[in-house]
Protein backbone atom coordinates (compact mmCIF):
# COMPACT_ATOMS: atom_id res chain seq x y z
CA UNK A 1 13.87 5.54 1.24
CA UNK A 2 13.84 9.15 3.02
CA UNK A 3 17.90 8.34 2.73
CA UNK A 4 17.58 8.44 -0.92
CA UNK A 5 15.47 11.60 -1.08
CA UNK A 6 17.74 13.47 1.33
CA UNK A 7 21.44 11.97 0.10
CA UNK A 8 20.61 12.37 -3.71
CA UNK A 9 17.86 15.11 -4.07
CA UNK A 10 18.26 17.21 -1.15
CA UNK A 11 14.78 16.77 -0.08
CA UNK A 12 13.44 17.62 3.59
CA UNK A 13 10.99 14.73 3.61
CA UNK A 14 9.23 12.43 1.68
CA UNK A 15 7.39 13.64 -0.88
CA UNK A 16 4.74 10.71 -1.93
CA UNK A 17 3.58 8.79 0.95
CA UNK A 18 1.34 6.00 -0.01
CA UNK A 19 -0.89 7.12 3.28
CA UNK A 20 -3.37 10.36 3.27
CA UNK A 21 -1.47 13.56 3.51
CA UNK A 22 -3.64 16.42 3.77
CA UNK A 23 -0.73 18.46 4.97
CA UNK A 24 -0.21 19.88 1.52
CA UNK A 25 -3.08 18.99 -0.70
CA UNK A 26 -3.35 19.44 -4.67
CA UNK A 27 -6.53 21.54 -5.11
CA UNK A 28 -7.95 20.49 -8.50
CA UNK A 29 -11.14 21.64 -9.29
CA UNK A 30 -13.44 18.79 -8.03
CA UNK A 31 -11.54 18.69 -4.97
CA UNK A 32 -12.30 21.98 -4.22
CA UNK A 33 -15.83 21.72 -5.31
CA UNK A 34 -16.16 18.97 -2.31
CA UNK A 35 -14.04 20.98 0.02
CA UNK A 36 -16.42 23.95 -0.79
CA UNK A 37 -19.36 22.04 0.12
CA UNK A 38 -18.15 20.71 3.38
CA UNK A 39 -17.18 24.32 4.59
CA UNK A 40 -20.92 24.98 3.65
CA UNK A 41 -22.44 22.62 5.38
CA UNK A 42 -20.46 22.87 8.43
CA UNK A 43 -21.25 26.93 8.06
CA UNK A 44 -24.52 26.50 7.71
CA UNK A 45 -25.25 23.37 10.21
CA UNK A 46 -27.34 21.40 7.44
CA UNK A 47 -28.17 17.89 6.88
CA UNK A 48 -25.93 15.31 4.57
CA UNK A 49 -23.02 15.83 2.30
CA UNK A 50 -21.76 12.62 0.48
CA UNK A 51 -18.49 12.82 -1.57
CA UNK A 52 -17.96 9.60 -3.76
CA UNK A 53 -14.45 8.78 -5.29
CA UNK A 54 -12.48 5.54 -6.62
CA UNK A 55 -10.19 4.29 -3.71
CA UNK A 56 -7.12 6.49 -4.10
CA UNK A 57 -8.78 9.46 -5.42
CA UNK A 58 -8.17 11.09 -1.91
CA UNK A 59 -11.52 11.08 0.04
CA UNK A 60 -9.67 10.41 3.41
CA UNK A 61 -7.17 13.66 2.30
CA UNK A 62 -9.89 16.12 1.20
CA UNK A 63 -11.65 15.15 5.20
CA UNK A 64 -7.98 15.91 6.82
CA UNK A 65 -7.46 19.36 4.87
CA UNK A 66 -11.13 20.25 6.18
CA UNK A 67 -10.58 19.01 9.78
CA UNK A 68 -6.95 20.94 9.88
CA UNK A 69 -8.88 24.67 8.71
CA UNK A 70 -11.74 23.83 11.85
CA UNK A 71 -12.06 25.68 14.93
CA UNK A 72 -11.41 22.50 17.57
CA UNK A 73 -13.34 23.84 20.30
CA UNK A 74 -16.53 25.09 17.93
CA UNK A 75 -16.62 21.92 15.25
CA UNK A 76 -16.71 18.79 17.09
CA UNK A 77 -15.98 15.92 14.33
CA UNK A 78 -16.43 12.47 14.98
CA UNK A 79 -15.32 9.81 12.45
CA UNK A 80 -16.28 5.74 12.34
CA UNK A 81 -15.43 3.56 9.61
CA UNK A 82 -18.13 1.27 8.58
CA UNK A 83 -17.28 -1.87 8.64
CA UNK A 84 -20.51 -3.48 8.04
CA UNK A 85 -22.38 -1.17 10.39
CA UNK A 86 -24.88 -2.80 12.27
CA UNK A 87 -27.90 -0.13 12.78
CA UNK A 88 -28.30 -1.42 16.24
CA UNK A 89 -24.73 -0.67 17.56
CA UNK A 90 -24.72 2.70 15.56
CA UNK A 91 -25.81 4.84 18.63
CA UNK A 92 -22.92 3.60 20.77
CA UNK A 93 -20.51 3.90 17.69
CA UNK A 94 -21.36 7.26 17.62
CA UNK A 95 -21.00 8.28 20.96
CA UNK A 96 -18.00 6.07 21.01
CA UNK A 97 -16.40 8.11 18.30
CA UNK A 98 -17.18 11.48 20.12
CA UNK A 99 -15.49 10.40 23.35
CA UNK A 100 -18.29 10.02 25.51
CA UNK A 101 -17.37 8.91 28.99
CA UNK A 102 -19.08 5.94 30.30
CA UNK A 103 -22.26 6.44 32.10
CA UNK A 104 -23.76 3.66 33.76
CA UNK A 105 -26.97 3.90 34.08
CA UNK A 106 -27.57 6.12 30.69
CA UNK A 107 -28.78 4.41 27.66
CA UNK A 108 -26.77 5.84 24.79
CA UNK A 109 -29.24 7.56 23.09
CA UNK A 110 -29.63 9.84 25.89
CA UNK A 111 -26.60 10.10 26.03
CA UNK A 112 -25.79 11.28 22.67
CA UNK A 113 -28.43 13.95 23.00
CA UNK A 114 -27.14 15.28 26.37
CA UNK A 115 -23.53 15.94 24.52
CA UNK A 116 -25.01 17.35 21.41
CA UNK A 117 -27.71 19.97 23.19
CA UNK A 118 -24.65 21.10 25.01
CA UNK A 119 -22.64 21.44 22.71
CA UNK A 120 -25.13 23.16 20.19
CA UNK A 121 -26.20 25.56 23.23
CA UNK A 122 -22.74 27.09 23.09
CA UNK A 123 -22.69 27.81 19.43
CA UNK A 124 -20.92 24.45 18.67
CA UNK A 125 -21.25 22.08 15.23
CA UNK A 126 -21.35 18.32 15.69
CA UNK A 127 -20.29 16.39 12.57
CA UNK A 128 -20.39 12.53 12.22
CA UNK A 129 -18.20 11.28 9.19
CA UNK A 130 -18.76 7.87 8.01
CA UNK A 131 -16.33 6.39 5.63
CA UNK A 132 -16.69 3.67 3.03
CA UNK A 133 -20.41 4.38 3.70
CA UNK A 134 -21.05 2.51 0.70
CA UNK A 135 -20.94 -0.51 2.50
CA UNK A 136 -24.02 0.64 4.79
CA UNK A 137 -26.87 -1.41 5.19
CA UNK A 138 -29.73 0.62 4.54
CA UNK A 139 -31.13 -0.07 8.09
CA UNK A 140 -28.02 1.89 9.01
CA UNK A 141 -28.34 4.65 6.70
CA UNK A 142 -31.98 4.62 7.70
CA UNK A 143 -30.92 4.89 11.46
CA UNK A 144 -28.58 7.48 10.31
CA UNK A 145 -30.99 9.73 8.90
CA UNK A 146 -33.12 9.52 12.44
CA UNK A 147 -29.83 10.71 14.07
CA UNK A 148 -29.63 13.60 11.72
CA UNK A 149 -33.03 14.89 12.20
CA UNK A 150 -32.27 15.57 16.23
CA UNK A 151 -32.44 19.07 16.71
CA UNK A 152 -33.26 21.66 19.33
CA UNK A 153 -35.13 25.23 19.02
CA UNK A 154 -31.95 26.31 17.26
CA UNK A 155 -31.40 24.05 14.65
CA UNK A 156 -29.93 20.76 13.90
CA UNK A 157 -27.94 19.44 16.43
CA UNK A 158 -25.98 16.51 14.26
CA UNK A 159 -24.64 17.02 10.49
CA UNK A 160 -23.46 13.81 8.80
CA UNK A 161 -20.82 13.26 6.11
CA UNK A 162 -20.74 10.36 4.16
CA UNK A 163 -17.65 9.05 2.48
CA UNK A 164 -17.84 6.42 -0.19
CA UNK A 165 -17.07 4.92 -3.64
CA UNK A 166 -19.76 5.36 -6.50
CA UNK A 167 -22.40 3.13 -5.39
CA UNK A 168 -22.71 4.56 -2.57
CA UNK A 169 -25.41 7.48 -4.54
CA UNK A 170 -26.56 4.99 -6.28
CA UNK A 171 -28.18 3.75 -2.48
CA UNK A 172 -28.83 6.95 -1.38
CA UNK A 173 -31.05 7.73 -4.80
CA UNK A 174 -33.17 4.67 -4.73
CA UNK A 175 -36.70 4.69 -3.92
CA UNK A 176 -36.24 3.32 -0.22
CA UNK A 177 -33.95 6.18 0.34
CA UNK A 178 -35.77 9.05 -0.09
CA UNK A 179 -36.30 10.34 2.95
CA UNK A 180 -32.42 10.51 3.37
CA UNK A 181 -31.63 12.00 -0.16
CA UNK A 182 -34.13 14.94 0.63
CA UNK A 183 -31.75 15.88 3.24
CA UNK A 184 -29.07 15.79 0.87
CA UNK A 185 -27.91 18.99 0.52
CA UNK A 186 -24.89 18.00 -1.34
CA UNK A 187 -23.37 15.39 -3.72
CA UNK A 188 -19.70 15.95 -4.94
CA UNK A 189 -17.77 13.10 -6.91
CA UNK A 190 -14.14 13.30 -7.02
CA UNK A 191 -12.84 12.47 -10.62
CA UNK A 192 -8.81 11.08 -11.49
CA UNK A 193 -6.72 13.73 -12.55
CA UNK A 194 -6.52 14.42 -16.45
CA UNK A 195 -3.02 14.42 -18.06
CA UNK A 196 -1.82 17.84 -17.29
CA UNK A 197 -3.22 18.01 -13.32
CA UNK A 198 -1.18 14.43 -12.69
CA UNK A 199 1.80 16.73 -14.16
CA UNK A 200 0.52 19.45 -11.83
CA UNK A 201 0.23 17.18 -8.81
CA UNK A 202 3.54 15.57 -9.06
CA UNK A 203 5.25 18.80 -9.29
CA UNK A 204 3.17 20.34 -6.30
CA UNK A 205 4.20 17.13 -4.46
CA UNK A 206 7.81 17.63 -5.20
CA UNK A 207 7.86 21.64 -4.43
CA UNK A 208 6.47 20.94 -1.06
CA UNK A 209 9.53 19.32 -0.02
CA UNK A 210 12.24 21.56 -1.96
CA UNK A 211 12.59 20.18 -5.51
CA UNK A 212 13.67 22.68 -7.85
CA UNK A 213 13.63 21.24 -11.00
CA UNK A 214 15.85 18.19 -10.02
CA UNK A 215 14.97 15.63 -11.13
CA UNK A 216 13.24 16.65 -14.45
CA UNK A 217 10.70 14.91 -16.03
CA UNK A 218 10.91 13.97 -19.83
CA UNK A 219 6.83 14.37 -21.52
CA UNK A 220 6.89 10.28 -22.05
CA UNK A 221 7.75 9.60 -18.56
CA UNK A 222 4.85 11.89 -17.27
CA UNK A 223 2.90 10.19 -19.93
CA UNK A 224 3.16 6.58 -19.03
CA UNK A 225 2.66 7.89 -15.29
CA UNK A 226 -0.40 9.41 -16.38
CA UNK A 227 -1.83 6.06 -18.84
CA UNK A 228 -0.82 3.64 -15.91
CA UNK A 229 -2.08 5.66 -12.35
CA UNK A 230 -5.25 6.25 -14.38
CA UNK A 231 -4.84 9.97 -12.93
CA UNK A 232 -5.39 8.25 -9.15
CA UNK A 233 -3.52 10.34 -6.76
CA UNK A 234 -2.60 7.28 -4.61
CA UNK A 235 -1.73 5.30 -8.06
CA UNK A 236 0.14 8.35 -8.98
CA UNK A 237 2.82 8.20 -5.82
CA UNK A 238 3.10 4.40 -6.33
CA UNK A 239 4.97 5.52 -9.27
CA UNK A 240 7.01 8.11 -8.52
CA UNK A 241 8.17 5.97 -4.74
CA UNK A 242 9.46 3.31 -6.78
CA UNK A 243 10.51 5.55 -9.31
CA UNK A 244 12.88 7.66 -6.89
CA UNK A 245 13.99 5.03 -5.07
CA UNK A 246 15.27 3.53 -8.50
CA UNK A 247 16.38 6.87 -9.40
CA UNK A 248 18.55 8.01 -6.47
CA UNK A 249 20.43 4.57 -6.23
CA UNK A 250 21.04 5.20 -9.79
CA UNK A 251 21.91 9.15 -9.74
CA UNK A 252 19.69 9.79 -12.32
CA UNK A 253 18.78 13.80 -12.88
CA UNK A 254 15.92 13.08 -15.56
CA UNK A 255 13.73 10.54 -15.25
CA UNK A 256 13.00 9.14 -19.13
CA UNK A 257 9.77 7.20 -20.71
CA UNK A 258 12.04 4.21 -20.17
CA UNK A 259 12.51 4.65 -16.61
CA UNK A 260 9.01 4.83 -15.73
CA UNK A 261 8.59 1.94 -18.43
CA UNK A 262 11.26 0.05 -15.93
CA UNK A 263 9.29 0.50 -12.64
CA UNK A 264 5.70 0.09 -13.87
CA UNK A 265 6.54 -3.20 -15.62
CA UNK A 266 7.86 -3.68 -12.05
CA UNK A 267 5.24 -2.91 -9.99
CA UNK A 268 2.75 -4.92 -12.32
CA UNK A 269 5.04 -7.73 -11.77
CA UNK A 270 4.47 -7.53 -7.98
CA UNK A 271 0.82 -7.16 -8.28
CA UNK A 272 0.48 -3.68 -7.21
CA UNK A 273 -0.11 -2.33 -10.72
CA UNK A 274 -2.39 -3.90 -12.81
CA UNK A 275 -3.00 -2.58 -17.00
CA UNK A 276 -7.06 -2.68 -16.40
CA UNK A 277 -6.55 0.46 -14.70
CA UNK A 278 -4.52 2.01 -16.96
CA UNK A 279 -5.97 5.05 -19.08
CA UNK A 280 -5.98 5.07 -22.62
CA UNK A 281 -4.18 6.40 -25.05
């Protein structure tokens, strides 16, 4: 495929990988309402953040622009993925995810709060990032909330991030969670792209690589890209791969309504496109 882009466009890489790229991100304005918030809270060493999204919407890209801007040696960021976190295990997940050598003999709490008193007594920010928290128990969001309120004379020593789809607020504001959603100190949501950002983001996408116009893009085309992505980044460079790797064998230098007609009945064909997630008219 990168043989296409290079031969036939001149480009110097790929410019929509189906996997997070935070190398060059598309700021639209919820995305840098979330990335605003995590600076905060990492500035400020407070509690939670969540930031919610529909898969694709680029939750996992708005944590890798943050992590790339950090000072290594001040911020130290752990990340686990739940995968039906178990509230019992979380403790050695976490220490697990920050590295911690083995210590036999040490339970891991200890542990945990040996690494983060250090760390805190030289300035230092520990952040725990949990994604697809929305599939937490809420024993494990519960347990989660205990790990966030460890601090020493100087503050909190832990600052948690949680990654999710929608329902993952709607857990965090019910009545059994209110302990947690008082340390809330931010919610952000990140919405699809409306008609003109998806035109927006596929040209940023394609400057970042050295597209200069080549290929154009006739309005239908970016309007059927728009009506069947739903405005979903990841949806959104479904598209255009299959659209450029149609395009290039073909030498095309515009890409028509019909064209992206040609590769979305495709991809629906194939099952990785389906209409209920197209946007309306």
């Amino acid at each position: 495929m990168l043989d296409v882009y290079k031969t036939c466009y001149k480009f110097k890489a790929q410019p929509f990988r189906l996997s997070p790229d935070p190398r060059n991100p598309y700021f639209h304005p919820t995305y840098n309402e979330a990335c605003d918030y995590l600076k905060y809270a990492i500035s400020e060493g407070e509690g939670f953040v969540a930031v919610t999204g529909a898969p694709g919407t680029g939750k996992t890209t708005l944590i890798g622009t943050l992590l790339t801007g950090l000072d290594k040696k001040r911020v130290k960021v752990a990340s686990i993925l739940n995968e039906q976190l178990d509230a019992r295990d979380l403790v050695e997940r976490v220490n697990d995810a920050f590295d911690l050598p083995a210590d036999n003999g040490v339970a891991p709490m200890p542990k945990l709060m040996r690494f983060l008193n250090q760390h805190r007594q030289q300035s230092g920010r520990s952040v725990l990032i949990v994604d697809e928290a929305h599939c937490m128990s809420s024993d494990a969001l519960e347990e989660l909330r205990l790990l966030s309120n460890l601090q020493n004379y100087d503050g909190l020593l832990l600052q948690v991030f949680l990654l999710g789809q929608e329902p993952l607020l709607d857990i965090i504001r019910s009545p059994a969670m209110e302990q947690l959603q008082q340390r809330l100190i931010a919610a952000s949501h990140l919405e699809p792209l409306v008609l003109d950002e998806t035109s927006a983001y596929i040209k940023h996408r394609l400057r970042t690589v050295g597209w200069q116009d080549e290929p154009s893009f006739s309005e239908d085309s970016m309007d059927l890209i728009y009506k069947f992505s739903g405005g979903i980044p990841r949806r959104i460079n479904l598209i255009c791969h299959r659209l450029f790797l149609r395009g290039g064998l073909q030498k095309k230098r515009e890409f028509l309504g019909e064209d992206a007609l040609h590769v979305i009945v495709e991809l629906n064909r194939e099952g990785l496109l389906t209409p209920a997630n197209a946007k309306g008219s």
